[in-house]
Protein backbone atom coordinates (compact mmCIF):
# COMPACT_ATOMS: atom_id res chain seq x y z
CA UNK A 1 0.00 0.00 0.00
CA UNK A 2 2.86 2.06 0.72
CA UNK A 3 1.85 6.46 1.02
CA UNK A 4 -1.20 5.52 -1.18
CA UNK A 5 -3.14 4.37 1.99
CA UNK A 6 -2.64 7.97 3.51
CA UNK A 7 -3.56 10.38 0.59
CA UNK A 8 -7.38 10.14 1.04
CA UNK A 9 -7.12 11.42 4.44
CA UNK A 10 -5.55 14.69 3.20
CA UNK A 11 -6.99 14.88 -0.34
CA UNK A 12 -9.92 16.51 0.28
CA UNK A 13 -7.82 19.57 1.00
CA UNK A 14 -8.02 20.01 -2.89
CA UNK A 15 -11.56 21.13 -2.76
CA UNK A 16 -11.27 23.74 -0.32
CA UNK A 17 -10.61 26.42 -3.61
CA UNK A 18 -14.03 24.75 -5.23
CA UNK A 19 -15.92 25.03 -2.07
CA UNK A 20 -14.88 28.61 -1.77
CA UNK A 21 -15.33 29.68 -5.61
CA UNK A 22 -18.54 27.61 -5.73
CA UNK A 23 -20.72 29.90 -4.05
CA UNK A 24 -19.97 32.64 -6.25
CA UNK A 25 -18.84 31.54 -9.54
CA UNK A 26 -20.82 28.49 -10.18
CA UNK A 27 -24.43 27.84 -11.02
CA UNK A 28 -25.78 27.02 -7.35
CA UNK A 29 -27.16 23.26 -9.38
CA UNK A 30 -23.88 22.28 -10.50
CA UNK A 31 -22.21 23.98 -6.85
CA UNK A 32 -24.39 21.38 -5.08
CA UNK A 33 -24.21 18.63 -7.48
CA UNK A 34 -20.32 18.68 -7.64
CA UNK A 35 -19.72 19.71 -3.78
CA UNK A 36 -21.80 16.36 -2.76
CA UNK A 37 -20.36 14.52 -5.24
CA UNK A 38 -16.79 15.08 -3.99
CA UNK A 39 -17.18 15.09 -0.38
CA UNK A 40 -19.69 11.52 -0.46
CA UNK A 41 -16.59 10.19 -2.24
CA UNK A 42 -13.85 11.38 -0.04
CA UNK A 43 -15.59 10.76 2.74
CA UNK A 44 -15.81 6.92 1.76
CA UNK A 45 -12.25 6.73 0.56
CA UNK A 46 -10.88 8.12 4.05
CA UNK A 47 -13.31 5.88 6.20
CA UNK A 48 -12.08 2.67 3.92
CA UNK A 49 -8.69 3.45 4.29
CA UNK A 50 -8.81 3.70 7.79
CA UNK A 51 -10.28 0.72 8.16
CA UNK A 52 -7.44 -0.94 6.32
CA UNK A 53 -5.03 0.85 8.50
CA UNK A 54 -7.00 -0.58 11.35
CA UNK A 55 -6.59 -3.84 9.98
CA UNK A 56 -2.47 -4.02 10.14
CA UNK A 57 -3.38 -1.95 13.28
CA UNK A 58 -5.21 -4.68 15.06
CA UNK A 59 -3.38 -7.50 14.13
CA UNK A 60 -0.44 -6.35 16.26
CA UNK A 61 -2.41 -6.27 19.30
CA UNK A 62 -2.05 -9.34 21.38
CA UNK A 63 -5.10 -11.83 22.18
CA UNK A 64 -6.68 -9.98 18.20
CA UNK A 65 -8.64 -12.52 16.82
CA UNK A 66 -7.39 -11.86 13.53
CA UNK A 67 -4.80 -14.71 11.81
CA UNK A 68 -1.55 -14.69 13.20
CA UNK A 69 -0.36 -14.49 9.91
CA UNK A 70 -1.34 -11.01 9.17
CA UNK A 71 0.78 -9.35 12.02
CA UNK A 72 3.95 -11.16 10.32
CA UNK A 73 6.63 -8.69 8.73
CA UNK A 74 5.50 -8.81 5.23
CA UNK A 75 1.88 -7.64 5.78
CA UNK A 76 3.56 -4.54 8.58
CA UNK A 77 5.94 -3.80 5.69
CA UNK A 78 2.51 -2.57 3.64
CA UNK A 79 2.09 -0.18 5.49
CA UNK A 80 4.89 3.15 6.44
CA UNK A 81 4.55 3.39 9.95
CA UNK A 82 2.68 0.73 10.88
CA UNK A 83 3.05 0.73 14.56
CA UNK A 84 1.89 4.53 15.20
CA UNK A 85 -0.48 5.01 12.55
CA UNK A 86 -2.04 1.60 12.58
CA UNK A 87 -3.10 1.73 16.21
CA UNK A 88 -3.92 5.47 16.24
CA UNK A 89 -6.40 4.39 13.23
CA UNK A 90 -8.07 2.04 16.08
CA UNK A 91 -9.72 5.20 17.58
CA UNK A 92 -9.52 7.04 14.73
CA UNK A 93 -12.31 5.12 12.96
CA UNK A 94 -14.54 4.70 16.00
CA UNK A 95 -14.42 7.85 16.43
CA UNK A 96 -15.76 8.03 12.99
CA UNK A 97 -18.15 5.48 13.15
CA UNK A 98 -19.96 6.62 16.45
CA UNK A 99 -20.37 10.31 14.97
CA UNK A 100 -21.91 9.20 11.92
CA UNK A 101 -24.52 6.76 13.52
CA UNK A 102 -25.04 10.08 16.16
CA UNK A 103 -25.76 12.16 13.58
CA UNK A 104 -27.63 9.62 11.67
CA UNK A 105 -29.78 8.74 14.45
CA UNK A 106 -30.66 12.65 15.05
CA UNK A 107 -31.71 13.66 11.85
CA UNK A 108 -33.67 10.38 12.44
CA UNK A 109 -35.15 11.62 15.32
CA UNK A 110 -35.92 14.88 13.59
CA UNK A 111 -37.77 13.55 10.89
CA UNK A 112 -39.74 11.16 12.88
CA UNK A 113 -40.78 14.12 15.21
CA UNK A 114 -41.77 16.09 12.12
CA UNK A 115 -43.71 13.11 10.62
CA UNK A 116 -45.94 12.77 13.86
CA UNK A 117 -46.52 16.54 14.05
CA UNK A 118 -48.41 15.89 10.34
CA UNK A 119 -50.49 12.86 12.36
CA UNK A 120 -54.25 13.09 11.59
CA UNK A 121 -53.55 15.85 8.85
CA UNK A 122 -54.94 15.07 4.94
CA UNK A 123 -52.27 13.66 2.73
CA UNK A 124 -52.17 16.56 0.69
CA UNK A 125 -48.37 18.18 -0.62
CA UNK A 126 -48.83 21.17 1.63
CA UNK A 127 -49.18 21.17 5.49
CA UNK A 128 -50.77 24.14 7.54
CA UNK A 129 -50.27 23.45 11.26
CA UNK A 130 -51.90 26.18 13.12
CA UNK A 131 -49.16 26.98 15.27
CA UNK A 132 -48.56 31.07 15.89
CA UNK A 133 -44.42 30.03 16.00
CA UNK A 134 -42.96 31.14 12.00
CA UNK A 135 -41.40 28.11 10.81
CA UNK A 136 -41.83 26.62 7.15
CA UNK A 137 -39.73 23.43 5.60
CA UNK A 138 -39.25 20.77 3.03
CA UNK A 139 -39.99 17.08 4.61
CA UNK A 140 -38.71 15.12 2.17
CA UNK A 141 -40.94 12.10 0.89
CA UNK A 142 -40.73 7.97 1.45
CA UNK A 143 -42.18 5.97 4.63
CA UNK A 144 -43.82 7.58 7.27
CA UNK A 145 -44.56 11.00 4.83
CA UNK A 146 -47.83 10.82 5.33
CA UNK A 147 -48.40 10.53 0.89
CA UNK A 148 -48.69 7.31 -0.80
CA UNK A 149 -45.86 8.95 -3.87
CA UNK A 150 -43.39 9.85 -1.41
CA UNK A 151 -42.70 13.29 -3.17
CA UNK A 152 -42.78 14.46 0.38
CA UNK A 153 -44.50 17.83 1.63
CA UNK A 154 -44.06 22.01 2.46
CA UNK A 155 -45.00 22.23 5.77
CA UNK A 156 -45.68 25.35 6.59
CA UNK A 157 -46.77 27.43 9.96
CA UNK A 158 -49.70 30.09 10.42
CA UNK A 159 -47.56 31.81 12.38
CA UNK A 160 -45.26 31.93 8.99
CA UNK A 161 -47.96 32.88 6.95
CA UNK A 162 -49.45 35.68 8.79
CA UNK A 163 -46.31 37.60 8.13
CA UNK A 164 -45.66 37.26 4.52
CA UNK A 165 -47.86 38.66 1.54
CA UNK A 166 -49.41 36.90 -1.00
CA UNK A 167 -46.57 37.05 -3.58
CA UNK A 168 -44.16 36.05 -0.70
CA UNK A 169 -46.20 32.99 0.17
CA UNK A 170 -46.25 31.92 -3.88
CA UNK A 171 -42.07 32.30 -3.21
CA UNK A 172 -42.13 30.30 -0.14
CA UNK A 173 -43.65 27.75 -1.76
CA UNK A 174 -41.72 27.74 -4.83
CA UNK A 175 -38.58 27.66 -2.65
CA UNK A 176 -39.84 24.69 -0.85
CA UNK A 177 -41.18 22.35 -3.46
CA UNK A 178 -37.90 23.21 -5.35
CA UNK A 179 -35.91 22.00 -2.30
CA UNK A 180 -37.97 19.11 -2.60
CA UNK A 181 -37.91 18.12 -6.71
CA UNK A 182 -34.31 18.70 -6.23
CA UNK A 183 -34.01 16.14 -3.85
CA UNK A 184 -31.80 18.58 -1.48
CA UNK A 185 -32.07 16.54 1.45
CA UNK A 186 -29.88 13.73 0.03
CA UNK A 187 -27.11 16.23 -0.97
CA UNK A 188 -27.23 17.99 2.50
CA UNK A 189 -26.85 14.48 4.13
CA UNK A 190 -24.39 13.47 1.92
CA UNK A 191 -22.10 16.33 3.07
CA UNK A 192 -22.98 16.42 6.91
CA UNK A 193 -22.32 12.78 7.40
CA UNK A 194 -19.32 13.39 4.99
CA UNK A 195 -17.89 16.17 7.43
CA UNK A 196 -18.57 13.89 10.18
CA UNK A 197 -16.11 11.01 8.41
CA UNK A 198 -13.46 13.40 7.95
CA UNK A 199 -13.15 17.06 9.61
CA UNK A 200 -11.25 18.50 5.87
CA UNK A 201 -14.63 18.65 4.56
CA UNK A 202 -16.46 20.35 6.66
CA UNK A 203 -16.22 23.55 4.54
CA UNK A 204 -17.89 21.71 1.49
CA UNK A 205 -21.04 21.22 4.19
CA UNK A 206 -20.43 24.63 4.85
CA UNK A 207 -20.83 25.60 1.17
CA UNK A 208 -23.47 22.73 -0.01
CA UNK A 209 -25.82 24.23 2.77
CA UNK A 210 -25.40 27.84 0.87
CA UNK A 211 -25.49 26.31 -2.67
CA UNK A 212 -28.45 24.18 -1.62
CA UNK A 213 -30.60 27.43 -0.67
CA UNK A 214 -29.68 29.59 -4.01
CA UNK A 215 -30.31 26.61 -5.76
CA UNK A 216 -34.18 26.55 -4.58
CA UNK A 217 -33.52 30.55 -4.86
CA UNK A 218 -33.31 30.93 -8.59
CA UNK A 219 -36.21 27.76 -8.73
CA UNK A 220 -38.71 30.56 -7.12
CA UNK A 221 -37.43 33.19 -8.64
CA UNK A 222 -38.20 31.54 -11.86
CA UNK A 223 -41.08 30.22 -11.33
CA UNK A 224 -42.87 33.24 -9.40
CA UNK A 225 -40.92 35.78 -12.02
CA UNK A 226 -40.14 38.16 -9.83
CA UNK A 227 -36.25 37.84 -8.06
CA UNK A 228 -37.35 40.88 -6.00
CA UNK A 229 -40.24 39.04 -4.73
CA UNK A 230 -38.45 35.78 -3.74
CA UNK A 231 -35.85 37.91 -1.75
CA UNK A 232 -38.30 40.01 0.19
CA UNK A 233 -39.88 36.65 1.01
CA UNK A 234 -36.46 35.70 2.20
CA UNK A 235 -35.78 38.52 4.47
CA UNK A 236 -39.33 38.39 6.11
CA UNK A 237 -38.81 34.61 6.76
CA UNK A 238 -35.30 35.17 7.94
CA UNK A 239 -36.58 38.05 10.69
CA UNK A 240 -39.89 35.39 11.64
CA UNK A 241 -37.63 32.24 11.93
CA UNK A 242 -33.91 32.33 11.97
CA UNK A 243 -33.37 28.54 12.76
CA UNK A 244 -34.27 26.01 10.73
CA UNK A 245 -35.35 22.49 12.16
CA UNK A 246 -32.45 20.69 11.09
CA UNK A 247 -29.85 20.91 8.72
CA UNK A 248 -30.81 18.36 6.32
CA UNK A 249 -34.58 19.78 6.02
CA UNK A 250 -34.51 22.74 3.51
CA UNK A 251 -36.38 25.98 5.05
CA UNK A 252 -36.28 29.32 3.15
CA UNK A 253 -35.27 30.93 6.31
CA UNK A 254 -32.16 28.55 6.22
CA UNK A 255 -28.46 28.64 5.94
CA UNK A 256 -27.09 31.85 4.43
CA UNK A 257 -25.82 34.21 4.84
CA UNK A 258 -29.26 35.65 4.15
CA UNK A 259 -27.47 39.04 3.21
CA UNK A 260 -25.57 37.39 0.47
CA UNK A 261 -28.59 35.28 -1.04
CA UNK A 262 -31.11 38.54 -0.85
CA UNK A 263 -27.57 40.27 -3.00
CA UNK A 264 -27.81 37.12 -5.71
CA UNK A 265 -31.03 37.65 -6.23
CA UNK A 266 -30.99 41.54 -7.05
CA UNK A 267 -28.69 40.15 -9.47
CA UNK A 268 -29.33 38.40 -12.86
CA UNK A 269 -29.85 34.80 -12.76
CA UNK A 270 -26.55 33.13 -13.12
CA UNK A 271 -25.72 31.24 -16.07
CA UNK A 272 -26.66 27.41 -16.21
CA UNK A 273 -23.39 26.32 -17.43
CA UNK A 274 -22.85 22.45 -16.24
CA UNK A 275 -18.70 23.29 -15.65
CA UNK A 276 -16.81 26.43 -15.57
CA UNK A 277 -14.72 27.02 -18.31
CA UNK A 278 -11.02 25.42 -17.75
CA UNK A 279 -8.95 28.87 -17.70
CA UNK A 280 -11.54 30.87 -15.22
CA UNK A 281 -10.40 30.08 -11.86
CA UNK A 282 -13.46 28.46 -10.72
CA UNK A 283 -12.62 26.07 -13.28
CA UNK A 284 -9.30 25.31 -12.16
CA UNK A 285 -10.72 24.89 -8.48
CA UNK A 286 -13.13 22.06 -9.78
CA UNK A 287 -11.11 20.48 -11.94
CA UNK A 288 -8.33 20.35 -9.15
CA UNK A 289 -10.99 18.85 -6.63
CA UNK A 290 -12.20 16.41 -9.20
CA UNK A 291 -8.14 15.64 -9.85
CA UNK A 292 -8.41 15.31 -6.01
CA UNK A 293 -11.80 12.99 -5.94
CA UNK A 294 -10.20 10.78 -8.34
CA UNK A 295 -6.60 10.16 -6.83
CA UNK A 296 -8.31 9.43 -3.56
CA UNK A 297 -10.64 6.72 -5.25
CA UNK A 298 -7.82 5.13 -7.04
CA UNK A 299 -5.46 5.18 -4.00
CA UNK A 300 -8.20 3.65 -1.77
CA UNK A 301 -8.69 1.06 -4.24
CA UNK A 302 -4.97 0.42 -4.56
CA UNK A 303 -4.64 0.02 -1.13
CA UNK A 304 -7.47 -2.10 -0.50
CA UNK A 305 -6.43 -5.14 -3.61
CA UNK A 306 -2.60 -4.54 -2.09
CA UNK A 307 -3.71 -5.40 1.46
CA UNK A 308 -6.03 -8.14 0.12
CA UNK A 309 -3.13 -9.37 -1.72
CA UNK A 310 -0.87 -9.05 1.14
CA UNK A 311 -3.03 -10.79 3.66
CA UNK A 312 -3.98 -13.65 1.19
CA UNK A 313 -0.42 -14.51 0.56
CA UNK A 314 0.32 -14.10 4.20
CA UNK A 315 -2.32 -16.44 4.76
CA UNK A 316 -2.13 -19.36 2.24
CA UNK A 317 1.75 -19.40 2.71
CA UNK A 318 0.91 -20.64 6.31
């Protein structure tokens, strides 16, 4: 395995530029699209090789239950460093392991706890609790949802509708089924259990959560046809309800900055190029994380058919 079974720990350092140029000089489709992609793939290629490390790790504990085989010289010799980084990989990837299934199990808990607050309501796409608190939010769709196509619903306060206008309740909506059709959820996910697998991504979470707003932005903008209208609704929701419920269900009163979304929109709609163009440097940024994406997958994979390889011949020569 040699280095190889250490670069995915540090490669996603190469999409800190992206994650930075993303918000501003990419379409907020292809910002979310290509930040999820890259950190969901990092994030695997760091957790597998730390479970390999934890495998040469291990097997130089005494009383493993592991082959004695695999703690002979030839199988340490795959690995630089075997006696310090293979046991501090032991904790490493628990460590790991037990934040994901946290974090797991609380957006689990949020959604549940959102599902029964829809109990006894009709299964229709939008949900008006009458509760005088301002909140609104995308629940995404599947079991539990409350509708047999799982699309999911916009769930909405009274308390969030008594403060917006009519044209600002058309945005909110807009905003919210476009969280929805876009499946944001999954991409938000993606990136926070992502950031919980390996603290160098955390800024793509950071920036997904941004991208993932201006995304349904320019959806209601569109589809209302009024920008203006979509970031007064913004502002209003932002002063009603600053917090969202969690941070994998989409609310318009979300992540921001708000300032900086409310600025996009007084803009012109960005352009819906799928990539930046190689010589801009937003273009260099993705094409250097996507460099860094792909070096990461291949070195994982190296590593893991090397220590296959290794342990196999360490164990049939026996």
């Amino acid at each position: 395995m040699g280095v190889f079974v250490f670069l995915p720990l540090v490669l996603p350092l190469t999409a800190w530029p992206v994650a930075r140029l993303a918000e501003q000089r990419l379409h907020p489709r292809t910002a979310t699209r290509l930040l999820a992609a890259v950190a969901g793939v990092s994030a695997v290629c760091s957790t597998l090789c730390l479970g390999l490390l934890v495998i040469v790790g291990t097997a130089q504990l005494p009383g493993n239950p592991l082959p004695d085989s695999w703690s002979d010289p030839d199988v340490r010799a795959a690995v630089p460093y075997d006696e310090i980084a293979g046991r501090a990989a032991i904790p490493a990837l628990l460590a790991v392991l037990v934040s994901c299934a946290v974090a797991a199990w609380r957006q689990a808990r949020v959604r549940r706890r959102a599902v029964g607050a829809l109990a006894g309501l009709p299964p229709t796409s939008v949900a008006v609790l009458p509760d005088r608190t301002p909140y609104a939010y995308a629940l995404p769709g599947g079991r539990g949802s409350g509708l047999a196509h799982g699309r999911g619903r916009v769930v909405v306060s009274t308390g969030m509708l008594a403060g917006l206008g009519s044209a600002e309740r058309r945005a909110l909506f807009a905003h919210e089924r476009a969280h929805l059709d876009g499946r944001h959820h999954r991409h938000l996910l993606t990136v926070h259990l992502a950031a919980r697998a390996n603290p160098f991504l955390r800024p793509l979470r950071t920036a997904v959560a941004y991208t993932a707003e201006r995304w349904a932005d320019e959806e209601a903008a569109a589809e209302v046809g009024s920008r203006r209208t979509v970031a007064r609704a913004i502002g209003k929701a932002a002063l009603l309800a600053p917090r969202a419920p969690a941070a994998t269900l989409p609310a318009l009163a979300a992540v921001g900055p708000v300032p900086r979304r409310v600025a996009a929109l007084m803009r012109p709609a960005p352009m819906g190029r799928a990539w930046p163009p190689v010589c801009t440097a937003a273009g260099l940024a993705a094409w250097g994380a996507a460099f860094g994406t792909t070096v990461s997958a291949l070195s994982s994979a190296n590593s893991a058919v090397t220590l296959y390889l290794v342990l196999h011949a360490a164990t049939t020569s026996v």
